[in-house]
C-alpha atoms as a PDB file:
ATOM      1  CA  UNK A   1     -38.552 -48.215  84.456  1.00  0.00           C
ATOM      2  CA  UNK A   2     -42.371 -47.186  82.804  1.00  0.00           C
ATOM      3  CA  UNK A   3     -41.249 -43.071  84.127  1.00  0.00           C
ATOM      4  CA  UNK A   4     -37.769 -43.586  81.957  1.00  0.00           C
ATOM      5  CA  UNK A   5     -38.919 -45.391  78.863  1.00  0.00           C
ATOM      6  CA  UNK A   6     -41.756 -42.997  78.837  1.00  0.00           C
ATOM      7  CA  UNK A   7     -40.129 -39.776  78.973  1.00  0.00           C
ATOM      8  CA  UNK A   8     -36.765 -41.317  76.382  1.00  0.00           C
ATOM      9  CA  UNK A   9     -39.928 -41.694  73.862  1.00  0.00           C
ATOM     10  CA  UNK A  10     -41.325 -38.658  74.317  1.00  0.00           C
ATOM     11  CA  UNK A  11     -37.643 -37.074  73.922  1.00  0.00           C
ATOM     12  CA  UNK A  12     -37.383 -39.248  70.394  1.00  0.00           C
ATOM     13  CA  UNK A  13     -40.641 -38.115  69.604  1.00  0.00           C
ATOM     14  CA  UNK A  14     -39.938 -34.083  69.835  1.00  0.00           C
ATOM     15  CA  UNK A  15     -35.999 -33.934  69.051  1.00  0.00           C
ATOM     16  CA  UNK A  16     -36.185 -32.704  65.707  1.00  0.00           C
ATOM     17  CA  UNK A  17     -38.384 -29.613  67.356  1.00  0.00           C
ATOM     18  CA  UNK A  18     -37.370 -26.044  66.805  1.00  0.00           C
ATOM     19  CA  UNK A  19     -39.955 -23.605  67.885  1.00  0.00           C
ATOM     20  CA  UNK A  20     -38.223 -20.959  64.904  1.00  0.00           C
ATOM     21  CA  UNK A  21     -39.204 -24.024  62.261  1.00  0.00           C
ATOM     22  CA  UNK A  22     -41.280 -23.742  59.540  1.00  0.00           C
ATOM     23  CA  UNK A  23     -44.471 -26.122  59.932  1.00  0.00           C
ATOM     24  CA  UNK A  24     -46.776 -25.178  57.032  1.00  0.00           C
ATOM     25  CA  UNK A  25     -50.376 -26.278  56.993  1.00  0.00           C
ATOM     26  CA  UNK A  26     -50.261 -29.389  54.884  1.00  0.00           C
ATOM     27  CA  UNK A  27     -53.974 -29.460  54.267  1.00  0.00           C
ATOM     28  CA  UNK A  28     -54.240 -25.619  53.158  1.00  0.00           C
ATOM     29  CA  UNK A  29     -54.126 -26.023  48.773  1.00  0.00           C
ATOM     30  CA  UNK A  30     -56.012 -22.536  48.900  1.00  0.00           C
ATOM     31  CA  UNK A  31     -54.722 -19.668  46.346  1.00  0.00           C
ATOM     32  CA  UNK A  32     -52.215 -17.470  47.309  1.00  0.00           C
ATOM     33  CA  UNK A  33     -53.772 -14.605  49.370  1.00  0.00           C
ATOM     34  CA  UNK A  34     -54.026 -10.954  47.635  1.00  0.00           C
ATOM     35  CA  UNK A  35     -55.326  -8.034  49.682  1.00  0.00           C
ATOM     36  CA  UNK A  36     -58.242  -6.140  48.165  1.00  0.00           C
ATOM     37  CA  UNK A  37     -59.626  -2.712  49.278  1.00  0.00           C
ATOM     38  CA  UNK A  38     -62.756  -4.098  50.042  1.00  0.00           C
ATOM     39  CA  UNK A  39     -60.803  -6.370  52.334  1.00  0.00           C
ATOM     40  CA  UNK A  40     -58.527  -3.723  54.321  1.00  0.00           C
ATOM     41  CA  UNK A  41     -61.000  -1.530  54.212  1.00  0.00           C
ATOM     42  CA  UNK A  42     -62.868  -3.575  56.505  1.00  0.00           C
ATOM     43  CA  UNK A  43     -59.657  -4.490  59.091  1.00  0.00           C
ATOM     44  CA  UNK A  44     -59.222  -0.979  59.314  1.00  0.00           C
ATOM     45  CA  UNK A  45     -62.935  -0.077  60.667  1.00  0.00           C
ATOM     46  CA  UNK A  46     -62.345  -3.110  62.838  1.00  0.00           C
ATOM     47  CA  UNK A  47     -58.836  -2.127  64.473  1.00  0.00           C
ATOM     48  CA  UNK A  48     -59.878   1.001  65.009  1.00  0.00           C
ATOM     49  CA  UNK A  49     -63.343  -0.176  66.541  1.00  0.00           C
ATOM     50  CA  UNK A  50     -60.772  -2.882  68.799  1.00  0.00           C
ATOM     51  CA  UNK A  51     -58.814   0.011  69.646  1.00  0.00           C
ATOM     52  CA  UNK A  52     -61.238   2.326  70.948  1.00  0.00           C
ATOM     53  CA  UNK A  53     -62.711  -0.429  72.495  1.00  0.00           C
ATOM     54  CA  UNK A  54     -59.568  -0.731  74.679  1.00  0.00           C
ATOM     55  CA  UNK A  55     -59.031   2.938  74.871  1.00  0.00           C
ATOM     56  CA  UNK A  56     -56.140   2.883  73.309  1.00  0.00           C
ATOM     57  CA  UNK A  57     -54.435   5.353  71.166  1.00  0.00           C
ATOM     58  CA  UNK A  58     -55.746   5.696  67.369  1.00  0.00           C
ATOM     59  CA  UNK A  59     -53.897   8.514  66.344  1.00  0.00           C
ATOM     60  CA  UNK A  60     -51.620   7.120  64.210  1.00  0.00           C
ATOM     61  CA  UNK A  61     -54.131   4.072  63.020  1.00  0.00           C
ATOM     62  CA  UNK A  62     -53.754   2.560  60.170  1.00  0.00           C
ATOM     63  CA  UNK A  63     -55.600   4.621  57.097  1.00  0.00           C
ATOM     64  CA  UNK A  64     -57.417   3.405  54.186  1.00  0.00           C
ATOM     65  CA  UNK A  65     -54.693   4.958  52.118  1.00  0.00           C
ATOM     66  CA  UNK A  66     -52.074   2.287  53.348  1.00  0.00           C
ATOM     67  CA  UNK A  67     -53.393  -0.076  51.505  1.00  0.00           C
ATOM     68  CA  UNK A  68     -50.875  -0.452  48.657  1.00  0.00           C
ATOM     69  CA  UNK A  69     -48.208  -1.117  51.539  1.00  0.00           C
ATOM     70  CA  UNK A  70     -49.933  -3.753  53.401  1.00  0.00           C
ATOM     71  CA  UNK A  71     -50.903  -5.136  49.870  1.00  0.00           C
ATOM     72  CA  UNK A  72     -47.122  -5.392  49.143  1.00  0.00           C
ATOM     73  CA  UNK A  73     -46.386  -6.663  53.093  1.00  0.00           C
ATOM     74  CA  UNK A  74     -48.632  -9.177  52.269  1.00  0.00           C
ATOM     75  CA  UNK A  75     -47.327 -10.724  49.613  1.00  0.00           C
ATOM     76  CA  UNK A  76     -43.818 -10.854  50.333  1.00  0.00           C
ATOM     77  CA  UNK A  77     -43.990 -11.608  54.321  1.00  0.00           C
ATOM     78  CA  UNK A  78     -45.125 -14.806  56.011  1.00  0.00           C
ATOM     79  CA  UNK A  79     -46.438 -14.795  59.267  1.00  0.00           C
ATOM     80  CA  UNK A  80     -44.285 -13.285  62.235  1.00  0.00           C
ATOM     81  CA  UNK A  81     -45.079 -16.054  64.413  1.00  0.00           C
ATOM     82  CA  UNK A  82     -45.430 -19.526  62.580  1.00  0.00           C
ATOM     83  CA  UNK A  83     -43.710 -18.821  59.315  1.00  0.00           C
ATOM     84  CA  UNK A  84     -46.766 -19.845  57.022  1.00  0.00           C
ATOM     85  CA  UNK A  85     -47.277 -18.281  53.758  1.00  0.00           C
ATOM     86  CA  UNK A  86     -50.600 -16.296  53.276  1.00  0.00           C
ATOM     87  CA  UNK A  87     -53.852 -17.803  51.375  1.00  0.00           C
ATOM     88  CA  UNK A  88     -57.098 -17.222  50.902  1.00  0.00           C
ATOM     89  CA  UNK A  89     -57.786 -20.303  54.012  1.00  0.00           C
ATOM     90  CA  UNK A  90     -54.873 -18.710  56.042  1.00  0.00           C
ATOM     91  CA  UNK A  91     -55.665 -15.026  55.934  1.00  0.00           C
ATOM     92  CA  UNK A  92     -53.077 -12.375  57.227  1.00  0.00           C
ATOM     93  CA  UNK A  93     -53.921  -9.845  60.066  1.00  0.00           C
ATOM     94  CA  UNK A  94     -51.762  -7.159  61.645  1.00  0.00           C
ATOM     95  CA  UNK A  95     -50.269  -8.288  65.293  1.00  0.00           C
ATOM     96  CA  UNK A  96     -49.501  -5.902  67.450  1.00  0.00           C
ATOM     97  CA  UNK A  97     -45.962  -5.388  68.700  1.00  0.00           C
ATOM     98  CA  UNK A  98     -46.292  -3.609  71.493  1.00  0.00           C
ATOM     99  CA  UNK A  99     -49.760  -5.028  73.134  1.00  0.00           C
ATOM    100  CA  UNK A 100     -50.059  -1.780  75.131  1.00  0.00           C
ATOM    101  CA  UNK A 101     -50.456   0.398  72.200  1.00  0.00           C
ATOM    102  CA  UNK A 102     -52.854   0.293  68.856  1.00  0.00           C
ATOM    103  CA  UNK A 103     -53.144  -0.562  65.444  1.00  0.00           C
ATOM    104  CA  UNK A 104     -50.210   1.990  64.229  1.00  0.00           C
ATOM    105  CA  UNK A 105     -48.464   1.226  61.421  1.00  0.00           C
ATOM    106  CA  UNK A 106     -44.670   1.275  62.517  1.00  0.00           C
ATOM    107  CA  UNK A 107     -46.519  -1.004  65.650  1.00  0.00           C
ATOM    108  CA  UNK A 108     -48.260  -3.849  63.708  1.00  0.00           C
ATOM    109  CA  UNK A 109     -46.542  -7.261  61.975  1.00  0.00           C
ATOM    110  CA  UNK A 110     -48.214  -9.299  59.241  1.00  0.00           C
ATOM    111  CA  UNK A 111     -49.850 -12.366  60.704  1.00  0.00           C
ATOM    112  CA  UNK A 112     -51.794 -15.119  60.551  1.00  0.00           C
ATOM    113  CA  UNK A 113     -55.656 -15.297  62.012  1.00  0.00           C
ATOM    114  CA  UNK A 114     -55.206 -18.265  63.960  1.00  0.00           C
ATOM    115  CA  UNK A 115     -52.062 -17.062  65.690  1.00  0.00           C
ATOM    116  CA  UNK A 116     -53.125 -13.610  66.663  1.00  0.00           C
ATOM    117  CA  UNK A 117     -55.969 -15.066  68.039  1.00  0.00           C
ATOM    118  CA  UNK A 118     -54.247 -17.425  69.710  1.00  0.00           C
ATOM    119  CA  UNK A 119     -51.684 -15.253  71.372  1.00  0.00           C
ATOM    120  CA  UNK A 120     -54.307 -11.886  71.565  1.00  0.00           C
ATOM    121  CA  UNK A 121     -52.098 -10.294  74.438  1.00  0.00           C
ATOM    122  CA  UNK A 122     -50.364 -13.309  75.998  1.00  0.00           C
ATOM    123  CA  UNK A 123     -47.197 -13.585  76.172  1.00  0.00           C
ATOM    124  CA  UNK A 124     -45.676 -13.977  72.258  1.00  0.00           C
ATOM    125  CA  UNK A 125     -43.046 -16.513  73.492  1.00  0.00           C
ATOM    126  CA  UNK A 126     -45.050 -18.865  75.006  1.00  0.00           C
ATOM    127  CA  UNK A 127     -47.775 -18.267  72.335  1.00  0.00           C
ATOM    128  CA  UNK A 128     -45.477 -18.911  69.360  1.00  0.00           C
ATOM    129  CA  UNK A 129     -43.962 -21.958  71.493  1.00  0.00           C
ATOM    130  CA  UNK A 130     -47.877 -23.605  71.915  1.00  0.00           C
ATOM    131  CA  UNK A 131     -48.427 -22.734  68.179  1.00  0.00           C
ATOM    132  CA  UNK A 132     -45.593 -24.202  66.928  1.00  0.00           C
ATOM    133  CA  UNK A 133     -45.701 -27.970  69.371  1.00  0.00           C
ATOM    134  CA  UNK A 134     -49.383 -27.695  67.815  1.00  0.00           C
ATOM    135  CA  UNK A 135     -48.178 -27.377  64.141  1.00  0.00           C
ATOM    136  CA  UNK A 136     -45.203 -29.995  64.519  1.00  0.00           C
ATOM    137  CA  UNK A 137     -47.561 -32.852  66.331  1.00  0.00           C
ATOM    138  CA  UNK A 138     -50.159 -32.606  63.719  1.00  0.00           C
ATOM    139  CA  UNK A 139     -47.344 -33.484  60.690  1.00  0.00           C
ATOM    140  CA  UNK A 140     -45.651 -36.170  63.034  1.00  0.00           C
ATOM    141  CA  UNK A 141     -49.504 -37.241  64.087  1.00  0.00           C
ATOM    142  CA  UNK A 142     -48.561 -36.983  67.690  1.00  0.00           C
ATOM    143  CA  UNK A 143     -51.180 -36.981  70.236  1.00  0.00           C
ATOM    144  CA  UNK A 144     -52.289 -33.701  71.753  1.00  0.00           C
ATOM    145  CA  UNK A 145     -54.258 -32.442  74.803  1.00  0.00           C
ATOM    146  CA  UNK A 146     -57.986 -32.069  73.842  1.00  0.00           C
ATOM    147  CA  UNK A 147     -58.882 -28.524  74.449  1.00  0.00           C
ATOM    148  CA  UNK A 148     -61.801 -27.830  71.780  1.00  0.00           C
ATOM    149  CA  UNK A 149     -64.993 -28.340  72.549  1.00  0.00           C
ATOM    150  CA  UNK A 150     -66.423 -29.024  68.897  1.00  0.00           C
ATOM    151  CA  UNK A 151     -63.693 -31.488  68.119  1.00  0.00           C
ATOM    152  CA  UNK A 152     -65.015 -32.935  71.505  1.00  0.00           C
ATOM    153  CA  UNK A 153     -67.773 -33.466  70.205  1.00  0.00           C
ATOM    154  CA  UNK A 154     -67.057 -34.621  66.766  1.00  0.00           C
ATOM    155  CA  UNK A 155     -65.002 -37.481  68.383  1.00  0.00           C
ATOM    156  CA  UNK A 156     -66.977 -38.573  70.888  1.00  0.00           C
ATOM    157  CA  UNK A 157     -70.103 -39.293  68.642  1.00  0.00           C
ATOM    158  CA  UNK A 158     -67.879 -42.623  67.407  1.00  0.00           C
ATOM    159  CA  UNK A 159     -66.866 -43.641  70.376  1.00  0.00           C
ATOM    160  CA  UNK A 160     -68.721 -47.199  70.849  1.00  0.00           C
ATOM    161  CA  UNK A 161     -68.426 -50.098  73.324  1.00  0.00           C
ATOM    162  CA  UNK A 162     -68.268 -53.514  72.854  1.00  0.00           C
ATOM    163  CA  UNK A 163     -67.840 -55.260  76.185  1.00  0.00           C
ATOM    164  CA  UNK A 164     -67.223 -52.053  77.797  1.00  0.00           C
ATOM    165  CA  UNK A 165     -69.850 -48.724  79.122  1.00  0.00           C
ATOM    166  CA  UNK A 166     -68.011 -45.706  77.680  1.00  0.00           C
ATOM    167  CA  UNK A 167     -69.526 -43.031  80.060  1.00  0.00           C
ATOM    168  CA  UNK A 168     -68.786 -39.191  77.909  1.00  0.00           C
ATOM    169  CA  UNK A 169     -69.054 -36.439  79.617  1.00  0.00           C
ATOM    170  CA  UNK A 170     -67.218 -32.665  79.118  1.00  0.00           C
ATOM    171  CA  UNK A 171     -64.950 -31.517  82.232  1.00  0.00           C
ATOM    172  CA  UNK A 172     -64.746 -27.820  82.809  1.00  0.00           C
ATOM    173  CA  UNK A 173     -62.596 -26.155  85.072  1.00  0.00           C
ATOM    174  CA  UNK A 174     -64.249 -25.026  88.118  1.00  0.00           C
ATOM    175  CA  UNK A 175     -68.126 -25.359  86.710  1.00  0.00           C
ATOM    176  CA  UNK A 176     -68.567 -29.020  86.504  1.00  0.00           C
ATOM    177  CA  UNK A 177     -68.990 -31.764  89.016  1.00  0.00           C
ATOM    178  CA  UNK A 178     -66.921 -35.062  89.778  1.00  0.00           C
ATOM    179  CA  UNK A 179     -68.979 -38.153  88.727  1.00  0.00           C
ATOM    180  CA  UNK A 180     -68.714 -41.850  90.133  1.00  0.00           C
ATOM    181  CA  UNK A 181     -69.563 -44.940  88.606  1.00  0.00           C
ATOM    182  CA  UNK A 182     -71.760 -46.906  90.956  1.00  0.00           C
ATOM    183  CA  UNK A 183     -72.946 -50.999  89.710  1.00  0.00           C
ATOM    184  CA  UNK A 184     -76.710 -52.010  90.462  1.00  0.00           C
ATOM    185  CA  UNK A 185     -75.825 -55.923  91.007  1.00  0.00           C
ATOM    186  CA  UNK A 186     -80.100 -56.259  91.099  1.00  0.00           C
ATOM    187  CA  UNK A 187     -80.847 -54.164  88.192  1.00  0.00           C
ATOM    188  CA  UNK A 188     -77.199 -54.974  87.014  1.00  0.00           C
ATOM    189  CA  UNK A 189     -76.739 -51.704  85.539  1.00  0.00           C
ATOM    190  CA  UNK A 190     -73.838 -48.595  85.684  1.00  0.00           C
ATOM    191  CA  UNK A 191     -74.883 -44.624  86.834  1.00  0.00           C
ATOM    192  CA  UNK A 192     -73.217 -42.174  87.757  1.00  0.00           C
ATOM    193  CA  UNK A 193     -73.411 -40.495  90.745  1.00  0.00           C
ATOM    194  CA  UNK A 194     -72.271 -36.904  90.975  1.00  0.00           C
ATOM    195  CA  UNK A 195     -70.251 -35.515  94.206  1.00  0.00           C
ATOM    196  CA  UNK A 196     -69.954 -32.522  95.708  1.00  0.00           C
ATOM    197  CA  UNK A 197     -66.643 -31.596  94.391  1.00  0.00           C
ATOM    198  CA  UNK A 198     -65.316 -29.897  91.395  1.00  0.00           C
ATOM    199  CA  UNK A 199     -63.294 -30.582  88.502  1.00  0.00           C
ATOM    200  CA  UNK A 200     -60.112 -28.903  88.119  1.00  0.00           C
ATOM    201  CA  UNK A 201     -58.753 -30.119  84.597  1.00  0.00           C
ATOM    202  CA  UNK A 202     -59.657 -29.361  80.862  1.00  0.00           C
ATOM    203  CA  UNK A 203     -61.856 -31.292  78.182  1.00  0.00           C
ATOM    204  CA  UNK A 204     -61.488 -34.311  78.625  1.00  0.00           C
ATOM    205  CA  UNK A 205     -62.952 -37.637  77.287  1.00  0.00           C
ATOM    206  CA  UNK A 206     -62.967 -40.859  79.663  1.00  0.00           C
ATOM    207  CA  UNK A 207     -63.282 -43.933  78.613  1.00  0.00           C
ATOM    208  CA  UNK A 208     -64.217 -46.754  81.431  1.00  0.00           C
ATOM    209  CA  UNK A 209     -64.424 -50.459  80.497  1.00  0.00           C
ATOM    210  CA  UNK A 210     -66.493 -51.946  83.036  1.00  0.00           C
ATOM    211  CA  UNK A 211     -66.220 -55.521  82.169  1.00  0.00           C
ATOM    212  CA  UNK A 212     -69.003 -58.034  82.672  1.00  0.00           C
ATOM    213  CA  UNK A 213     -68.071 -60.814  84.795  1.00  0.00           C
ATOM    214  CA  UNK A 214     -70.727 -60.262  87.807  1.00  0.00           C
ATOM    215  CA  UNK A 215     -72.762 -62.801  86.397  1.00  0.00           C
ATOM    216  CA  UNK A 216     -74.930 -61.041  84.099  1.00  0.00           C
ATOM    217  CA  UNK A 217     -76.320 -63.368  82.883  1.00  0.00           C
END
């Protein structure tokens, strides 16, 4: 009965989804982004540095002397992957097309920072499908998987007790350790002991009440 009423809430909770939807970033109240040549001047040098980096192709790079069409891309297009206009907080980028080949102009879409980093040369699919659950739970204030370290760490410092020891601690893949709890009933205190065997999840915080009744006092 839990399995079924859980998964009919998480249905409710995600059937208004559509991964082509437009989920714009509420907080962004930033002007309207306008290219400058200072500005593509500099993405330039740095695709073609990326590029070379890669050994890929630069023949047909973008030039200096496309600025006036990328300023005009700009300001008419959105971003090819989440659908969010352009501003000064959500600066454009080009995104490659075909993740094989360069910067080329008849080979690049306008698009957001966030999700070019995001997808870099994963699949765009499953990219666009991440960035767009990400998007949608953060307007319906859904919860998420925590996967970033600094907000981690920003939550964590107001995490407080009470009647219970809330042990933090940061689990990385394949680097970190598996800890137990072990109680002192003569120095009636909590440690943690580490074992010999890995963790195999994400970031994650955990929270254990250990609840006084062993006659503390």
């Amino acid at each position: 009965m839990a399995a079924c009423s859980n998964a009919i809430k998480y249905a409710k909770a995600y059937e208004d989804f559509d991964i082509n939807g437009i989920y714009p970033n509420f907080d962004d109240l930033s002007q309207k982004f306008y290219l400058t040549e200072n500005y593509w001047q500099s993405k330039v040098r740095g695709y073609l540095s990326q590029d070379k980096h890669k050994k890929r192709d630069t023949t047909n790079n973008v030039q200096d002397n496309d600025f006036d069409y990328f300023k005009q891309l700009f300001k008419v297009s959105n971003c090819c992957i989440c659908g969010c206009k352009f501003t000064f907080d959500n600066k454009p980028t080009l995104d490659r097309i075909d993740n094989s080949k360069g910067h080329s102009k008849d080979n690049v879409l306008p698009c957001c920072l966030y999700c070019n980093c995001f997808c870099s040369d994963k699949d765009k699919n499953i990219g666009k499908l991440f960035i767009q659950l990400r998007k949608y739970c953060m307007i319906r204030c859904l919860p998420t998987n925590l996967t970033d370290i600094d907000v981690y760490h920003l939550i964590r410092k107001w995490i407080t007790g009470g009647l219970s020891n809330v042990m933090h601690r940061v689990n990385r893949s394949g680097i970190d350790f598996i800890k137990r709890l072990y109680y002192n009933k003569e120095a009636k205190k909590v440690t943690v002991l580490t074992t010999d065997h890995r963790i195999i999840l994400m970031f994650i915080i955990v929270v254990v009440n250990v609840f006084v009744n062993f006659q503390l006092l």
